[in-house]
PDB file of N, CA and C in Angstrom:
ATOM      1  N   UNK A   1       0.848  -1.161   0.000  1.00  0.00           N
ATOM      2  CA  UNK A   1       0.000   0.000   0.000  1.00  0.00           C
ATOM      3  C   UNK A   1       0.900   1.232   0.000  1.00  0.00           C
ATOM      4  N   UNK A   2       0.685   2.247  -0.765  1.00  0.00           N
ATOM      5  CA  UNK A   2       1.260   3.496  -0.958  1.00  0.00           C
ATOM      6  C   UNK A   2       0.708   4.479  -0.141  1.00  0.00           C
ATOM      7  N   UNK A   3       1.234   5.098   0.684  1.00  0.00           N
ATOM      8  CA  UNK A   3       0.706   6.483   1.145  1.00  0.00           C
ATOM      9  C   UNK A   3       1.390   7.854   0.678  1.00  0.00           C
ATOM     10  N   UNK A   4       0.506   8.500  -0.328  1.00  0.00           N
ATOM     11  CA  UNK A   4       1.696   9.663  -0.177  1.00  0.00           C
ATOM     12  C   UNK A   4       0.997  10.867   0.682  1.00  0.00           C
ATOM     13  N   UNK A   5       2.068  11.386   0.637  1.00  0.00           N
ATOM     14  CA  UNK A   5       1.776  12.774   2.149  1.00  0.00           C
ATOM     15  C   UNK A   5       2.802  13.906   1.457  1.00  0.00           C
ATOM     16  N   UNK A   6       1.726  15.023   1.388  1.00  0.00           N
ATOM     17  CA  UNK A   6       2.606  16.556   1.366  1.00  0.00           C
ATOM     18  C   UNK A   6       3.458  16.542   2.075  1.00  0.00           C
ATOM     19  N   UNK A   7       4.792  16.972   1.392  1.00  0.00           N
ATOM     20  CA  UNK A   7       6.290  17.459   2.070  1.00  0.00           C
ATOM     21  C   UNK A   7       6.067  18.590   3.000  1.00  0.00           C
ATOM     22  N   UNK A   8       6.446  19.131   3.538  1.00  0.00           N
ATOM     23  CA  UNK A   8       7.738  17.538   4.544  1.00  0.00           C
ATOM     24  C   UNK A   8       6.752  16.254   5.820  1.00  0.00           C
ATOM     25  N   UNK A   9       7.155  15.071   5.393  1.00  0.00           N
ATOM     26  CA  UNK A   9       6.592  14.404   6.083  1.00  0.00           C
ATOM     27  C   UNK A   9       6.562  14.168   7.196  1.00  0.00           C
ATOM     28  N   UNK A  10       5.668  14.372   8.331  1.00  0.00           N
ATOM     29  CA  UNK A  10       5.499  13.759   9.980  1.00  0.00           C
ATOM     30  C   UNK A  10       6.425  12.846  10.486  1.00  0.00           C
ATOM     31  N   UNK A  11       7.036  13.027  11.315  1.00  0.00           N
ATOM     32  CA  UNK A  11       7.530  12.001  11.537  1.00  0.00           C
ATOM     33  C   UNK A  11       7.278  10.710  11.777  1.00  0.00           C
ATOM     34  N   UNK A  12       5.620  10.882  12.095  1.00  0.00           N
ATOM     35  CA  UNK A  12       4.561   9.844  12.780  1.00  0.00           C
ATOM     36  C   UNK A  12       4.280   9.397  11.634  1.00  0.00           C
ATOM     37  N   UNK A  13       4.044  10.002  10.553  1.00  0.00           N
ATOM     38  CA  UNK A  13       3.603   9.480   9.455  1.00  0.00           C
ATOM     39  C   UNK A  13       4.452   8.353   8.662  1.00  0.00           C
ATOM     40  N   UNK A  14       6.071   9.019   8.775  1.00  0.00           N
ATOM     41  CA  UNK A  14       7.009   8.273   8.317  1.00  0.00           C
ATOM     42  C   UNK A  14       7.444   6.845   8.733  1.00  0.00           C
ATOM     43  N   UNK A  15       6.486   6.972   9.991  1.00  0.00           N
ATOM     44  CA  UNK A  15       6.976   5.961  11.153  1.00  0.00           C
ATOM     45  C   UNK A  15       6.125   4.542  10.654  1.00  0.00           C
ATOM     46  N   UNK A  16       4.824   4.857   9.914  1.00  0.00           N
ATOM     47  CA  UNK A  16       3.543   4.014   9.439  1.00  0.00           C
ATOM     48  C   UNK A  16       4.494   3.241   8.076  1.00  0.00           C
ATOM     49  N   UNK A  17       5.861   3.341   7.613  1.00  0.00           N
ATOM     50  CA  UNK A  17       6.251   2.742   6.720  1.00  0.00           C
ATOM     51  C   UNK A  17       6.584   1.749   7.448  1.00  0.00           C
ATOM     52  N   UNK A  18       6.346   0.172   6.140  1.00  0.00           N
ATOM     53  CA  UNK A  18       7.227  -1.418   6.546  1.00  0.00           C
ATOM     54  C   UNK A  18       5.964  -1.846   6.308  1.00  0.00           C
ATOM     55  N   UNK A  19       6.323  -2.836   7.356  1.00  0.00           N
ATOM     56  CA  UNK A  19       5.343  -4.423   7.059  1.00  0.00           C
ATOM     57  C   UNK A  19       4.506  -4.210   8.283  1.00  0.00           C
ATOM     58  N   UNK A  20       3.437  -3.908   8.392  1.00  0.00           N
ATOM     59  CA  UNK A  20       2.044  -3.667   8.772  1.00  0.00           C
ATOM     60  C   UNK A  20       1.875  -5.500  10.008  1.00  0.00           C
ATOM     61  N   UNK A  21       1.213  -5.273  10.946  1.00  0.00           N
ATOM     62  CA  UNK A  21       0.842  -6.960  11.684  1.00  0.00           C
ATOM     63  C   UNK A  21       0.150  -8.060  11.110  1.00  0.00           C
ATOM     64  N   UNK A  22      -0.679  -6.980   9.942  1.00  0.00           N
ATOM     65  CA  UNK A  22      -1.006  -7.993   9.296  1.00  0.00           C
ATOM     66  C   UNK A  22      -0.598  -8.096   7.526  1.00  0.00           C
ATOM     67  N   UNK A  23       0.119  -8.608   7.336  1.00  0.00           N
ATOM     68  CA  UNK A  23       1.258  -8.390   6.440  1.00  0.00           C
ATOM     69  C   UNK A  23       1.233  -7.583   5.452  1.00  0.00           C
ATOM     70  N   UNK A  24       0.413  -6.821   5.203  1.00  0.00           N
ATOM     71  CA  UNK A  24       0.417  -5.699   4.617  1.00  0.00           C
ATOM     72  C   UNK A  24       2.058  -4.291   4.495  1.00  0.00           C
ATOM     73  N   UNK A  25       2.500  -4.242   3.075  1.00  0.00           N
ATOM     74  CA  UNK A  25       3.544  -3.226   3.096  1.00  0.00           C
ATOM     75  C   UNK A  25       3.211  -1.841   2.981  1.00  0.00           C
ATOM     76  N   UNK A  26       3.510  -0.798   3.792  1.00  0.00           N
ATOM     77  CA  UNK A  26       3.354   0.259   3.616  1.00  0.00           C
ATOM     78  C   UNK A  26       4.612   1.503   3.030  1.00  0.00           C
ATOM     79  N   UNK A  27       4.058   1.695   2.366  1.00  0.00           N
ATOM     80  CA  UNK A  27       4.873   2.734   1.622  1.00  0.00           C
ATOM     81  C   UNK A  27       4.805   4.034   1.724  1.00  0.00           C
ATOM     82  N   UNK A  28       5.333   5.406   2.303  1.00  0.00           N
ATOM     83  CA  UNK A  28       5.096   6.159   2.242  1.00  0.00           C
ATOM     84  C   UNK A  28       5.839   7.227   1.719  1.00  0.00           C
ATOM     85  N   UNK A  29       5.119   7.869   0.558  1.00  0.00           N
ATOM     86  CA  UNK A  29       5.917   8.763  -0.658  1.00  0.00           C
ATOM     87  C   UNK A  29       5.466  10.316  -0.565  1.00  0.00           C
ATOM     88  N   UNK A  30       6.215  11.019  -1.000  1.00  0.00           N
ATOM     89  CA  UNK A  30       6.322  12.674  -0.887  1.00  0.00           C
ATOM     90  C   UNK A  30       5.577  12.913  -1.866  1.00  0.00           C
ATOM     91  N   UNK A  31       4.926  13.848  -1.865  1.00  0.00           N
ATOM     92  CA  UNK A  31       4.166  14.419  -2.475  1.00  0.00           C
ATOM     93  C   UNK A  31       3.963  15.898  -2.675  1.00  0.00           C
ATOM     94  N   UNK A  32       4.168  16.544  -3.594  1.00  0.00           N
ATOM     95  CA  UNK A  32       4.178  17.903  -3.927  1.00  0.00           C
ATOM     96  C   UNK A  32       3.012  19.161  -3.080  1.00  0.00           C
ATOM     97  N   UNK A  33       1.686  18.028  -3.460  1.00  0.00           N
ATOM     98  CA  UNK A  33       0.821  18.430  -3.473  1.00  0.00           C
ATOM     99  C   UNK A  33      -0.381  17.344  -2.752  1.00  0.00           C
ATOM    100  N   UNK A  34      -1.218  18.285  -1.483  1.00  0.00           N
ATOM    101  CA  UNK A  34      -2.229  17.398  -0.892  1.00  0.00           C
ATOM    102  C   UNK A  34      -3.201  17.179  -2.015  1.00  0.00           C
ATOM    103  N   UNK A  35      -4.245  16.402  -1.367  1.00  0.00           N
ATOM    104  CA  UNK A  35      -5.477  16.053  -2.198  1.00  0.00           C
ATOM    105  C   UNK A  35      -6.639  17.487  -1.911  1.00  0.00           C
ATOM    106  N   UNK A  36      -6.650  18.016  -0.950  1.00  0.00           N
ATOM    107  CA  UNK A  36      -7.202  19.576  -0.214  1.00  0.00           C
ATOM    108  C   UNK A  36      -6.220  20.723  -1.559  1.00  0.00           C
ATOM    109  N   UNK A  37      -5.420  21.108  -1.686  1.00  0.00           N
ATOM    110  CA  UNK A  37      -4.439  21.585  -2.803  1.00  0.00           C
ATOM    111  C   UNK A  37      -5.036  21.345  -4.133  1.00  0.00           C
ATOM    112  N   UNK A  38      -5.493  20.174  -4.007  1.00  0.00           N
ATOM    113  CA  UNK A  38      -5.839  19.854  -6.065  1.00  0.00           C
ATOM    114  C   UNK A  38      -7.219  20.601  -5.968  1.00  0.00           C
ATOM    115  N   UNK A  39      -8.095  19.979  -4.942  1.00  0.00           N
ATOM    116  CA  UNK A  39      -9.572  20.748  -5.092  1.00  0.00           C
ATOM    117  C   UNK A  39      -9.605  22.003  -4.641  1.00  0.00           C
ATOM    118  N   UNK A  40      -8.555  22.575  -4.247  1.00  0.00           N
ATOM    119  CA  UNK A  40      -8.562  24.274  -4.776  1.00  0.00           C
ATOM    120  C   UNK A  40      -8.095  24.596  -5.985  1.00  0.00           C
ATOM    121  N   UNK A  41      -7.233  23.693  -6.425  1.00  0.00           N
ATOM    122  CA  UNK A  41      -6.988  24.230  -7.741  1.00  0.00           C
ATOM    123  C   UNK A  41      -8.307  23.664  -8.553  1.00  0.00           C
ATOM    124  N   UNK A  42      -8.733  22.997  -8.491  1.00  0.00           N
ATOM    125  CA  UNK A  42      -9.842  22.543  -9.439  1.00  0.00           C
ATOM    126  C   UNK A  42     -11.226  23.664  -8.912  1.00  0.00           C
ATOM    127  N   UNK A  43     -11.141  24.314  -7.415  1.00  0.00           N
ATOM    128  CA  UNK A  43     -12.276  25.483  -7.717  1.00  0.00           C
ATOM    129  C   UNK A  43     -11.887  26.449  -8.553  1.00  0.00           C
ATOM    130  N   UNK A  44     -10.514  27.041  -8.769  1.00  0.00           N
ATOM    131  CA  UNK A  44      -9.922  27.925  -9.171  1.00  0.00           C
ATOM    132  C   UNK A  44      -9.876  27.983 -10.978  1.00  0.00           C
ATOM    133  N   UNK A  45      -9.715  26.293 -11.382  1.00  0.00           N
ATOM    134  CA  UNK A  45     -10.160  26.044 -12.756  1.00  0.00           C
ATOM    135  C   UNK A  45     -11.426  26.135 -12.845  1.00  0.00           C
ATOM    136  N   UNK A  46     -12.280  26.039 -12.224  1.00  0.00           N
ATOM    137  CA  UNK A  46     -13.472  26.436 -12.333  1.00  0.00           C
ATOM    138  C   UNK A  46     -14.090  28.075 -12.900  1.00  0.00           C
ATOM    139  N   UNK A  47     -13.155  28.927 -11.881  1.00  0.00           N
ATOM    140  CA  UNK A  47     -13.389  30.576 -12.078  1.00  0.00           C
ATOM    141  C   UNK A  47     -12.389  30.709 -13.164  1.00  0.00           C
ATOM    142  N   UNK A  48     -11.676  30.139 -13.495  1.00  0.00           N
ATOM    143  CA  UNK A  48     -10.827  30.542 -14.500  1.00  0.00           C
ATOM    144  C   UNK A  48     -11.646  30.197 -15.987  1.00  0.00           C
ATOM    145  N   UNK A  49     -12.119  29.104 -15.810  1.00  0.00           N
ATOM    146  CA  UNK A  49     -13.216  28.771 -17.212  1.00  0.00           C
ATOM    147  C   UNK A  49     -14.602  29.625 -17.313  1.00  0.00           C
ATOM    148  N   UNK A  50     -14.874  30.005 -16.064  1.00  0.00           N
ATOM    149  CA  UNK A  50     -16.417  30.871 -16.410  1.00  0.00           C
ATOM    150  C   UNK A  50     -15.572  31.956 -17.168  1.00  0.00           C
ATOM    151  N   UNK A  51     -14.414  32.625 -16.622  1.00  0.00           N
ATOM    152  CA  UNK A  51     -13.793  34.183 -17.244  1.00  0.00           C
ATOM    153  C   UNK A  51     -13.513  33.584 -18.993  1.00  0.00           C
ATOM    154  N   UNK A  52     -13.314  32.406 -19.545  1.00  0.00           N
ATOM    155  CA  UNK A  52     -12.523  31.887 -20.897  1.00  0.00           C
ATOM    156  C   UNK A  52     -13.880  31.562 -21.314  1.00  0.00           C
ATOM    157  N   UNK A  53     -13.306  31.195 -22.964  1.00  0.00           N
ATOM    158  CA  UNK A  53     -14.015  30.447 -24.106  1.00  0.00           C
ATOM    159  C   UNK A  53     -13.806  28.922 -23.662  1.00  0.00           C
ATOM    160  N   UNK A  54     -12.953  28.366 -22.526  1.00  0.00           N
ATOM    161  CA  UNK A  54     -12.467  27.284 -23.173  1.00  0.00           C
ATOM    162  C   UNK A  54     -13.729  26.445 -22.568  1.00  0.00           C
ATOM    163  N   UNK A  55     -14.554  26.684 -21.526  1.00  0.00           N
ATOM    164  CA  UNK A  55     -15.162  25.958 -20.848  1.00  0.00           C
ATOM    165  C   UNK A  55     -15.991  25.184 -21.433  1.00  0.00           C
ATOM    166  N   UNK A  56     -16.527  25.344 -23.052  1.00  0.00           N
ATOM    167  CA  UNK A  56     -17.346  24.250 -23.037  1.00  0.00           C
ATOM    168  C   UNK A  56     -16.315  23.337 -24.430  1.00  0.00           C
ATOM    169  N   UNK A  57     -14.937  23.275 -23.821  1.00  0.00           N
ATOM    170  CA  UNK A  57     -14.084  22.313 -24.295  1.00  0.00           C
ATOM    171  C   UNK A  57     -13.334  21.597 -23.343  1.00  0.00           C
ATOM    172  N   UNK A  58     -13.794  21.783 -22.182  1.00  0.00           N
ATOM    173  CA  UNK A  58     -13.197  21.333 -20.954  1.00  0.00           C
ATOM    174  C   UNK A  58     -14.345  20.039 -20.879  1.00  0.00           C
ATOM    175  N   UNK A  59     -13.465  18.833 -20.335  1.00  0.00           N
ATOM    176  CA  UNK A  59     -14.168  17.820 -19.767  1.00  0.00           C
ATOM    177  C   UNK A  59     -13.619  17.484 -18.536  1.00  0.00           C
ATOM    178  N   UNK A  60     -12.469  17.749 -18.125  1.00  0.00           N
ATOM    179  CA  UNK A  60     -12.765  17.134 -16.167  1.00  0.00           C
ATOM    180  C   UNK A  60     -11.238  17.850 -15.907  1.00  0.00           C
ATOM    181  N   UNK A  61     -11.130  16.869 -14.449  1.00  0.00           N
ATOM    182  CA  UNK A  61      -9.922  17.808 -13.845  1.00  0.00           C
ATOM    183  C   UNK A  61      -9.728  16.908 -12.721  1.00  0.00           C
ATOM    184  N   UNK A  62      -8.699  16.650 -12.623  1.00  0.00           N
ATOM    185  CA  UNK A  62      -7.840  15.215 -11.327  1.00  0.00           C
ATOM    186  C   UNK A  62      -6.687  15.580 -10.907  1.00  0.00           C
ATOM    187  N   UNK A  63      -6.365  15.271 -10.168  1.00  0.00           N
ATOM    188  CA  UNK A  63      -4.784  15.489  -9.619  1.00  0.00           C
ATOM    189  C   UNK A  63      -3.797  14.358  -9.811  1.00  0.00           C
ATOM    190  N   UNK A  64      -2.753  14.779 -10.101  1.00  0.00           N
ATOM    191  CA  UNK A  64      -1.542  13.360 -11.071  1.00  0.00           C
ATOM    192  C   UNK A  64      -1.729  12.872  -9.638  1.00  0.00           C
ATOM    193  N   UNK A  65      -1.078  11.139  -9.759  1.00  0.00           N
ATOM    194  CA  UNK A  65      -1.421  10.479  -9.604  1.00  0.00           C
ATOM    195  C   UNK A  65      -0.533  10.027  -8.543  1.00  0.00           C
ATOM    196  N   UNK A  66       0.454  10.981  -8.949  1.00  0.00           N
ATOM    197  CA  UNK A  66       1.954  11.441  -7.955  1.00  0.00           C
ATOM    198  C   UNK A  66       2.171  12.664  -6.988  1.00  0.00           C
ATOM    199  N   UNK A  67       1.147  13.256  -7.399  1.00  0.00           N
ATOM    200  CA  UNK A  67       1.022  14.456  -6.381  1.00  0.00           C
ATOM    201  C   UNK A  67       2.034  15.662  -6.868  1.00  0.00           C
ATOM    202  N   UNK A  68       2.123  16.080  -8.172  1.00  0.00           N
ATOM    203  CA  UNK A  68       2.844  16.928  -8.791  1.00  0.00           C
ATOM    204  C   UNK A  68       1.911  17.913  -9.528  1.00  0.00           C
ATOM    205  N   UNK A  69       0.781  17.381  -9.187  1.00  0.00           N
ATOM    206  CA  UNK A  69      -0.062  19.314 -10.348  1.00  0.00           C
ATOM    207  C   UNK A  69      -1.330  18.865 -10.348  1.00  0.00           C
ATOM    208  N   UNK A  70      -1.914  18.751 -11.449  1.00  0.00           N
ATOM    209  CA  UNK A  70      -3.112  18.786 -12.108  1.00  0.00           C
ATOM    210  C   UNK A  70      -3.099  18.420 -13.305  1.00  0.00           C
ATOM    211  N   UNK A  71      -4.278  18.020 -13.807  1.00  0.00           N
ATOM    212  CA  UNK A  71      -4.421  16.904 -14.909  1.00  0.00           C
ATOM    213  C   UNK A  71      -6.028  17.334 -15.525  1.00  0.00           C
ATOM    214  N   UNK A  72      -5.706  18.581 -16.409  1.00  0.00           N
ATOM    215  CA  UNK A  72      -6.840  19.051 -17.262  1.00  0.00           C
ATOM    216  C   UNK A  72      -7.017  18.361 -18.576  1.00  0.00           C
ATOM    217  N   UNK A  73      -8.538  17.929 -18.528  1.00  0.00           N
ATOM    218  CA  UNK A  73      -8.678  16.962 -20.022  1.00  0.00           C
ATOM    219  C   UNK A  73      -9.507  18.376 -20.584  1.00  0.00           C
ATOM    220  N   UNK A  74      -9.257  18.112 -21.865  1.00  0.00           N
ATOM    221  CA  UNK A  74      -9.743  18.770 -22.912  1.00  0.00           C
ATOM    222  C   UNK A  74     -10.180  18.205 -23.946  1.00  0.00           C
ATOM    223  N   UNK A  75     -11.500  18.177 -24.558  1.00  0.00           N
ATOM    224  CA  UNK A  75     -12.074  17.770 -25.824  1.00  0.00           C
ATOM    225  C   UNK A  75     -11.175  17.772 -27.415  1.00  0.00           C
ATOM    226  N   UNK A  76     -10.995  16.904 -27.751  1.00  0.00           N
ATOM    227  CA  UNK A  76     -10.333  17.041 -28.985  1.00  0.00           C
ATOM    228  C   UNK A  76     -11.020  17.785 -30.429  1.00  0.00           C
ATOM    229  N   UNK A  77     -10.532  18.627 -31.020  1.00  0.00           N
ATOM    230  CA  UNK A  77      -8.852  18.862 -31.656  1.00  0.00           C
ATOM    231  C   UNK A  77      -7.934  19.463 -30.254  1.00  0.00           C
ATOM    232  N   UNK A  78      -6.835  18.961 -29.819  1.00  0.00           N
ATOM    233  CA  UNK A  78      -6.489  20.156 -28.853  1.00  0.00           C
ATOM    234  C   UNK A  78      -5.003  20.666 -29.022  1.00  0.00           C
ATOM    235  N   UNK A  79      -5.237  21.713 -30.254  1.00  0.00           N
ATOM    236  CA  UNK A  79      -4.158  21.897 -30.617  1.00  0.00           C
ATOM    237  C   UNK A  79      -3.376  23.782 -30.171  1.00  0.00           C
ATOM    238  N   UNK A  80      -3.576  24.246 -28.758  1.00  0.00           N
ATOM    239  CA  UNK A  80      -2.812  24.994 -28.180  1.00  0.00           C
ATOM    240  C   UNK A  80      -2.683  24.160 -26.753  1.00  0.00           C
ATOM    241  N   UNK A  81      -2.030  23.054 -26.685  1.00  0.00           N
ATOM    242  CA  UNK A  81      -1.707  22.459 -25.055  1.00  0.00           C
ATOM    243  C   UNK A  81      -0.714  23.258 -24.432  1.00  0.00           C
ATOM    244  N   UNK A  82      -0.301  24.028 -25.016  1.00  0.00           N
ATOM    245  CA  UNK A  82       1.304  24.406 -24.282  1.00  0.00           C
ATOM    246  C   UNK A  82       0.575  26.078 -23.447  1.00  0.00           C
ATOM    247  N   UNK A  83       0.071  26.700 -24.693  1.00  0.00           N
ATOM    248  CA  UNK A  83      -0.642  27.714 -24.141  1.00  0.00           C
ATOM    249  C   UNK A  83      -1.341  27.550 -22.826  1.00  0.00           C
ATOM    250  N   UNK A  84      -2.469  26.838 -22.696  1.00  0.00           N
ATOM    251  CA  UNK A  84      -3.343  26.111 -22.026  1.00  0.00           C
ATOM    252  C   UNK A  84      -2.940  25.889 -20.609  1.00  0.00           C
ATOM    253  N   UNK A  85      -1.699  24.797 -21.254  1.00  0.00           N
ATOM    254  CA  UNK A  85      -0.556  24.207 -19.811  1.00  0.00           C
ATOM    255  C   UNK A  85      -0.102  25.754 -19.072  1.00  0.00           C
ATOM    256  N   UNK A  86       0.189  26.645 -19.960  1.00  0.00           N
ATOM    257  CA  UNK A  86       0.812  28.079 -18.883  1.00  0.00           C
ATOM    258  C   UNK A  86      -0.309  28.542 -18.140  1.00  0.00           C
ATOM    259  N   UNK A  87      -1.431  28.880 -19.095  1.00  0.00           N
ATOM    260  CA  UNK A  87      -2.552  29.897 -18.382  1.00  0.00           C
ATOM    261  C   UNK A  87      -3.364  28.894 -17.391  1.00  0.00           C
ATOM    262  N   UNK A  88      -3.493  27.919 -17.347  1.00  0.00           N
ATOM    263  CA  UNK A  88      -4.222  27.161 -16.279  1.00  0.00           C
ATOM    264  C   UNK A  88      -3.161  27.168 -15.299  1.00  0.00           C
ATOM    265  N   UNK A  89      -1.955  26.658 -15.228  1.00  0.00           N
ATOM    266  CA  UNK A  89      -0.897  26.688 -14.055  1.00  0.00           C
ATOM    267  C   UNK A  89      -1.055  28.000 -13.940  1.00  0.00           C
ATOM    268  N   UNK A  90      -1.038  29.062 -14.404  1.00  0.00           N
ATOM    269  CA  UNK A  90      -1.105  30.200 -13.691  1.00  0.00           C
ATOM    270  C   UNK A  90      -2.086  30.497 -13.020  1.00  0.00           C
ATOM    271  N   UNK A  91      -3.507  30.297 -13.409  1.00  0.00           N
ATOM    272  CA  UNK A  91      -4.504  30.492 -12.896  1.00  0.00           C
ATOM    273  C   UNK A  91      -4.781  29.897 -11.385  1.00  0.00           C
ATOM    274  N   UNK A  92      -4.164  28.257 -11.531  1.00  0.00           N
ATOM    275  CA  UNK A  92      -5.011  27.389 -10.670  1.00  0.00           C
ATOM    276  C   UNK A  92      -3.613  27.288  -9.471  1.00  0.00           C
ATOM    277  N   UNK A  93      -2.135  27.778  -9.546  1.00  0.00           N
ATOM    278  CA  UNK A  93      -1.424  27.592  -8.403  1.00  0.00           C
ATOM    279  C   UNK A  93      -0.940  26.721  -8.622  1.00  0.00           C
ATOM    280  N   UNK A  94      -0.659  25.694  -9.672  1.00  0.00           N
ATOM    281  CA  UNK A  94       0.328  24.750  -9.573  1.00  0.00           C
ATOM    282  C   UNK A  94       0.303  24.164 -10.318  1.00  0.00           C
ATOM    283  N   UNK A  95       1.657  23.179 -11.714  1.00  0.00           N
ATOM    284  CA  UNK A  95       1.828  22.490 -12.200  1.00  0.00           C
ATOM    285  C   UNK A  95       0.846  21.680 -12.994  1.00  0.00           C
ATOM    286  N   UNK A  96       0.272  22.097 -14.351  1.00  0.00           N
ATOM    287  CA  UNK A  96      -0.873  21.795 -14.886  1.00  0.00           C
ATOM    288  C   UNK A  96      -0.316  20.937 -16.146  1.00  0.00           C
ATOM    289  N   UNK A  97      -0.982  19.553 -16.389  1.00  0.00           N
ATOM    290  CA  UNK A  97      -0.729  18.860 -17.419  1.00  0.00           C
ATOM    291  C   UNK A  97      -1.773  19.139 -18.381  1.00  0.00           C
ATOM    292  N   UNK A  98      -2.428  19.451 -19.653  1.00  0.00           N
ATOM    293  CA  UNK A  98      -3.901  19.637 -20.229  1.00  0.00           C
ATOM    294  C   UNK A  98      -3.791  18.384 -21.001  1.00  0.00           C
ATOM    295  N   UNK A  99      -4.571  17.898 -21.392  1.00  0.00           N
ATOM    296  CA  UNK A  99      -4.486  16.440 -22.115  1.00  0.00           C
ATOM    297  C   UNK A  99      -5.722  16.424 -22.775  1.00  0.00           C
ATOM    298  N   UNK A 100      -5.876  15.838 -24.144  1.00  0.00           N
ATOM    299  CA  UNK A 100      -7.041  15.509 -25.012  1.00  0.00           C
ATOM    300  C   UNK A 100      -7.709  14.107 -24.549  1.00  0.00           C
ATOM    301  N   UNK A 101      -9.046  14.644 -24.141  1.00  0.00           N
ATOM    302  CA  UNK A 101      -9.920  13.840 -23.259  1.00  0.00           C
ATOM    303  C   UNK A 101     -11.314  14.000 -23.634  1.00  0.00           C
ATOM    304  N   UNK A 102     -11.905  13.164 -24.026  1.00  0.00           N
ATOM    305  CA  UNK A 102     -13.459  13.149 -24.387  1.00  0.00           C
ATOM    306  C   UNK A 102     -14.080  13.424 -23.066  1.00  0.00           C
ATOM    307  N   UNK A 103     -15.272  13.647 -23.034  1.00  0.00           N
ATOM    308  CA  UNK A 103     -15.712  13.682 -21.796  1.00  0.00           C
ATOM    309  C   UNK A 103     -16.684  12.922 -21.298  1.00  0.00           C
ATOM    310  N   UNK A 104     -16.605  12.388 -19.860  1.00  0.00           N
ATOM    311  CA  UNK A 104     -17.257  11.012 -19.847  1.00  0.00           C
ATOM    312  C   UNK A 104     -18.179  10.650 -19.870  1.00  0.00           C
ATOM    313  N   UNK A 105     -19.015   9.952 -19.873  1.00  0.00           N
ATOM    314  CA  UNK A 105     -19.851   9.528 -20.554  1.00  0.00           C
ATOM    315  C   UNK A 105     -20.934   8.680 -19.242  1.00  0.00           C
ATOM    316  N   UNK A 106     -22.378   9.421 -19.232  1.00  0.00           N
ATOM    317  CA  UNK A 106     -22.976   8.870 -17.660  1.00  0.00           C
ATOM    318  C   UNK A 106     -23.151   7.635 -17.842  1.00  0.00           C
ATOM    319  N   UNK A 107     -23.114   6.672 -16.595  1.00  0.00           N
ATOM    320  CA  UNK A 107     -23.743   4.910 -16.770  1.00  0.00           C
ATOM    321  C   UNK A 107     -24.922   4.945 -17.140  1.00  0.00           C
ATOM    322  N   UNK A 108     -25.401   4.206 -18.334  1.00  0.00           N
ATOM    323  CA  UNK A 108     -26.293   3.636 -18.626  1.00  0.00           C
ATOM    324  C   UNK A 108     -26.375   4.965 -20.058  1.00  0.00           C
ATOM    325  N   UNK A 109     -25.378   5.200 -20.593  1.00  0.00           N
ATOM    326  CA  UNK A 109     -25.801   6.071 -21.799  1.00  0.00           C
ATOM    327  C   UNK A 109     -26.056   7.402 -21.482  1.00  0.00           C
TER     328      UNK A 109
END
């Protein structure tokens, strides 16, 4: 099992690494960025898309998977990512990936 935890880590926290009583391994990894951190940046992409055109080319918004930024999907053609990648990291406070992403699609159609 992986735990990651915003830098700098607890000591208590650090202490929860190894082999668990019941044999479970724990891992605990640094992380740039909390999970509280991404969903401000994702309110912040929020006000940043009502002010833009881009919002109804936007389909979602997650935090990497490593705890290094944000992870904006965008509807395809998506051919200014680099642009995109600056003005959203600027907007939202931190390290923005934009990626061509359909948008998903509810259960049952």
């Amino acid at each position: 099992m992986v735990v990651r935890w915003k830098t700098p880590i607890p000591p208590e926290v650090e202490a929860l690494a190894g082999e668990r009583p019941n044999g479970v391994r724990v891992e605990v990894w640094p992380a740039d960025y909390s999970s509280a951190d991404v969903r401000r940046a994702q309110d912040a992409l929020q006000d940043w898309l009502e002010r833009t055109d881009i919002r109804d080319r936007w389909s979602l918004s997650y935090g990497c998977s490593d705890g290094t930024g944000l992870v904006v999907g965008i509807t395809p053609p998506l051919t200014d990512r680099d642009q995109l990648q600056e003005e959203i990291s600027e907007a939202v406070g931190m390290p923005t990936m934009v990626v061509e992403e359909e948008r998903p699609v509810p259960r049952g159609g």
